[in-house]
Protein backbone atom coordinates (compact mmCIF):
# COMPACT_ATOMS: atom_id res chain seq x y z
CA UNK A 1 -11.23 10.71 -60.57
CA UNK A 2 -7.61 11.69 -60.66
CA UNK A 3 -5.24 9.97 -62.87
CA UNK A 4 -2.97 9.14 -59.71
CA UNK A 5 -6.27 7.22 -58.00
CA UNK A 6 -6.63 5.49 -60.96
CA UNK A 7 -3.27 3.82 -61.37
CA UNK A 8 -3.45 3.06 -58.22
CA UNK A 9 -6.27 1.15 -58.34
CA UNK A 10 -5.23 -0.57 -61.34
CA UNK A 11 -1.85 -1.51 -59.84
CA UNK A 12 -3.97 -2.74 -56.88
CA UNK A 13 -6.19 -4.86 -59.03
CA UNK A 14 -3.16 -6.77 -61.07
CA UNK A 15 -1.48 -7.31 -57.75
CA UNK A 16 -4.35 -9.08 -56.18
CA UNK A 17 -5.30 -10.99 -59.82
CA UNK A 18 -1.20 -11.95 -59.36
CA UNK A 19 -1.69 -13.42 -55.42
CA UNK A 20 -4.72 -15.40 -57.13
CA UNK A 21 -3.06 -17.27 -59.82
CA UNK A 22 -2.98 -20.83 -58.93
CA UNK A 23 0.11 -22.31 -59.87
CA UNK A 24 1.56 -25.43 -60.84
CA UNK A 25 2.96 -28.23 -58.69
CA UNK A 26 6.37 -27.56 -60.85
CA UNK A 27 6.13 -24.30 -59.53
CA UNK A 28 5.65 -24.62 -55.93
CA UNK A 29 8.88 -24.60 -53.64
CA UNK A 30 9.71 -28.08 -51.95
CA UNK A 31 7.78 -28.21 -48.72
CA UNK A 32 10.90 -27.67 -45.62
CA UNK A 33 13.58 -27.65 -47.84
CA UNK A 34 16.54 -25.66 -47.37
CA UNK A 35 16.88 -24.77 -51.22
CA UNK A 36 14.81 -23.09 -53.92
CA UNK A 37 14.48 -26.30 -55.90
CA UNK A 38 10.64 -27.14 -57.33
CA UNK A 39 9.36 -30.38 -56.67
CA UNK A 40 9.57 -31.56 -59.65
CA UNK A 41 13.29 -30.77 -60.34
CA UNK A 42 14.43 -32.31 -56.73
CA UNK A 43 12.47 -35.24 -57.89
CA UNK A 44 14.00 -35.17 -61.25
CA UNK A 45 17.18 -35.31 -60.04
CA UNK A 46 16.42 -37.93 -57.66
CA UNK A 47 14.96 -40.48 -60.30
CA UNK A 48 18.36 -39.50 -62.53
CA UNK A 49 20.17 -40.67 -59.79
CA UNK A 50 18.24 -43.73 -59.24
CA UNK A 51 16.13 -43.09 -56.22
CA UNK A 52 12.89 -44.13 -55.93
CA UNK A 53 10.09 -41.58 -54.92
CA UNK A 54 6.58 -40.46 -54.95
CA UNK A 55 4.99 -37.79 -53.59
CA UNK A 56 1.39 -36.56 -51.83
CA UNK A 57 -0.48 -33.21 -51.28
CA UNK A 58 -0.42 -32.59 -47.62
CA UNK A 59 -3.90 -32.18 -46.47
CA UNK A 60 -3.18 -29.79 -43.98
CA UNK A 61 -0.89 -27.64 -45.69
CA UNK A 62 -1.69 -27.84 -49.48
CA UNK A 63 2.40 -28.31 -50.07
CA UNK A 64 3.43 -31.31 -52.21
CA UNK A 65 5.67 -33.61 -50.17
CA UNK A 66 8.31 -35.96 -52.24
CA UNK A 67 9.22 -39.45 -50.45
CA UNK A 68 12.09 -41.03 -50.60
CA UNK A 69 12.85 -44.83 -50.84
CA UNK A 70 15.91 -45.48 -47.87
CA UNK A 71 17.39 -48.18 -46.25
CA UNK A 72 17.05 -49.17 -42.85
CA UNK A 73 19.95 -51.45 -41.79
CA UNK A 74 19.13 -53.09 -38.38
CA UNK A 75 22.36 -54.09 -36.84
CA UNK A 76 22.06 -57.72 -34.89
CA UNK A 77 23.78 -59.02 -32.47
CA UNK A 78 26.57 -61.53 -34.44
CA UNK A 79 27.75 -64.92 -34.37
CA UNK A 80 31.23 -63.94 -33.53
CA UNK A 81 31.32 -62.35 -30.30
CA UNK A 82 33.39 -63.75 -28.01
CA UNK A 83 36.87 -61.15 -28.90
CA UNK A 84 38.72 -60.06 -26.24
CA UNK A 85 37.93 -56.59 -24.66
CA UNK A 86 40.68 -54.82 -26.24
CA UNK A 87 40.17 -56.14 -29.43
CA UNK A 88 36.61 -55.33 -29.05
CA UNK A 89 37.47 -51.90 -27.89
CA UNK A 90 39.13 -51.46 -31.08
CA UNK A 91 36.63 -52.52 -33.40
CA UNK A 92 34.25 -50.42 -31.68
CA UNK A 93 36.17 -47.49 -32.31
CA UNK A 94 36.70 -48.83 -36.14
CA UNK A 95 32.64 -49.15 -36.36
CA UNK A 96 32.15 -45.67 -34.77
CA UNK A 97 34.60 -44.25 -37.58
CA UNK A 98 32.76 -45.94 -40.38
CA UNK A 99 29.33 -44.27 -39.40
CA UNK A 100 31.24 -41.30 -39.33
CA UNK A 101 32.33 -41.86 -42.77
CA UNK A 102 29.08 -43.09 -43.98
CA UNK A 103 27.62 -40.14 -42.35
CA UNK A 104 30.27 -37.54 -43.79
CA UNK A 105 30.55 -39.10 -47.03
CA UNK A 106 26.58 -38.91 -47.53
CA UNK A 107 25.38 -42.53 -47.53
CA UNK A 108 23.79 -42.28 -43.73
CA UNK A 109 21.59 -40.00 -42.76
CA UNK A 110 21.40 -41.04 -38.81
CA UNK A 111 22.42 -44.08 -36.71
CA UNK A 112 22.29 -45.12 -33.30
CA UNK A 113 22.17 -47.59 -30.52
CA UNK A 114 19.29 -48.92 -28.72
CA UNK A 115 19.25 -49.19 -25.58
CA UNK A 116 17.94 -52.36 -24.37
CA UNK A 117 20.54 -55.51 -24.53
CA UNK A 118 18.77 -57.02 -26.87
CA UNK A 119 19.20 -58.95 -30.32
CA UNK A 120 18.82 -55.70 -32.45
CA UNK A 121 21.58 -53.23 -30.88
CA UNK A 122 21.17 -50.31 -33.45
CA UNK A 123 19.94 -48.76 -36.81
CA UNK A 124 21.42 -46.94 -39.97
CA UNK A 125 19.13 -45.28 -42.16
CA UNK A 126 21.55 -45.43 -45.58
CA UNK A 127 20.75 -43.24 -48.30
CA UNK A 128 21.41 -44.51 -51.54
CA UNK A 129 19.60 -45.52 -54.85
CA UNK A 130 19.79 -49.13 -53.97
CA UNK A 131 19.29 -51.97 -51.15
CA UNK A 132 22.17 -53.43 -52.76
CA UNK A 133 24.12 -50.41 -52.67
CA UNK A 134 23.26 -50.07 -49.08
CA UNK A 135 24.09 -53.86 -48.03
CA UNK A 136 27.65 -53.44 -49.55
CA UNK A 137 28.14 -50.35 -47.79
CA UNK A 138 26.83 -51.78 -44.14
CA UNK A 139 28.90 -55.20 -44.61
CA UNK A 140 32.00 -52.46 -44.94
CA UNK A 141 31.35 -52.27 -41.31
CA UNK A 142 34.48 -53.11 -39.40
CA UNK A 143 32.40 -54.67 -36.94
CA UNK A 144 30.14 -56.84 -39.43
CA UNK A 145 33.69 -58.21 -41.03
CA UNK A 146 34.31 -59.40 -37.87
CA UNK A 147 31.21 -60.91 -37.02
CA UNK A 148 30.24 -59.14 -34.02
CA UNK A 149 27.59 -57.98 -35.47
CA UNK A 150 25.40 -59.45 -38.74
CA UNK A 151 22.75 -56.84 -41.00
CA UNK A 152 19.46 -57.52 -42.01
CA UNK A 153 17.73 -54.48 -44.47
CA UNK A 154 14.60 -52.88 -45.43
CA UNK A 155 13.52 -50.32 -47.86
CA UNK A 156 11.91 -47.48 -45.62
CA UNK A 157 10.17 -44.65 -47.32
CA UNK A 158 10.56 -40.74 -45.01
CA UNK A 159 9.38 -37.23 -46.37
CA UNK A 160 12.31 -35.36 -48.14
CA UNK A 161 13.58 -32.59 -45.81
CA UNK A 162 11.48 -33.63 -42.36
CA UNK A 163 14.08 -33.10 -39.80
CA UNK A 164 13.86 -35.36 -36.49
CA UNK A 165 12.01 -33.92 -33.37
């Protein structure tokens, strides 16, 4: 056999012994997220930051998926409203700006109306390390100060990275 055929069969061989070799969970990209860190950096730098998390081998996929401890705020119909339209106008414009800020600032990840009239008009999902953290942040609300609408949280856990459908 030539020499040629026979580097190319050993170059063959070490590629496919390479494609084998199982590696670690520390080396395995985070499942749907949009950068190169491993799992166990992003959760590293999670826990630094004082998030809880955990994580679980997909079935399905084999990937390792980090959760997240977040904080649903469901926003309740307050004590407080009986303001005049204008005045309520205003506020609603003043709430709608906060989300935004929330939202731009990194502390809310969604929020939105429901759309039934009921006692429960809406949810924030905050993201931060703690409920406190959270509650501060939702009582900010231009629209909780003045009483038109109260907030009662919960620590929800979601899959880093899993976009909406």
């Amino acid at each position: 056999m030539e020499v040629k055929s026979l580097l190319k069969i050993g170059l063959l061989s070490i590629l496919l012994w390479a494609c084998k070799e199982e590696r670690t969970e520390e080396e395995l990209p985070v499942l749907r997220e949009e950068n190169s860190k491993t799992v166990s950096e992003l959760q590293a730098e999670l826990e630094e930051a004082g998030y809880l998390t955990m994580n679980y081998v997909d079935e399905k996929t084999k990937d390792t998926v980090i959760m997240q401890q977040y904080f649903i705020a469901f926003l309740k119909r307050g004590p407080n409203r009986d303001q005049p339209k204008e005045v309520a106008d205003s506020l609603q414009k003043l709430h709608l700006e906060h989300l935004g800020r929330m939202y731009d600032l990194g502390y809310a990840d969604i929020s939105g109306p429901f759309g039934d009239d009921g006692d429960i008009r809406g949810i924030t999902i905050y993201n931060t390390p703690t409920q406190h953290m959270a509650d501060s942040l939702a009582n900010l609300d231009p629209m909780v100060k003045a009483g038109r609408l109260s907030i009662e949280i919960h620590p929800w856990w979601a899959a880093k990275g899993f976009p909406l459908r």
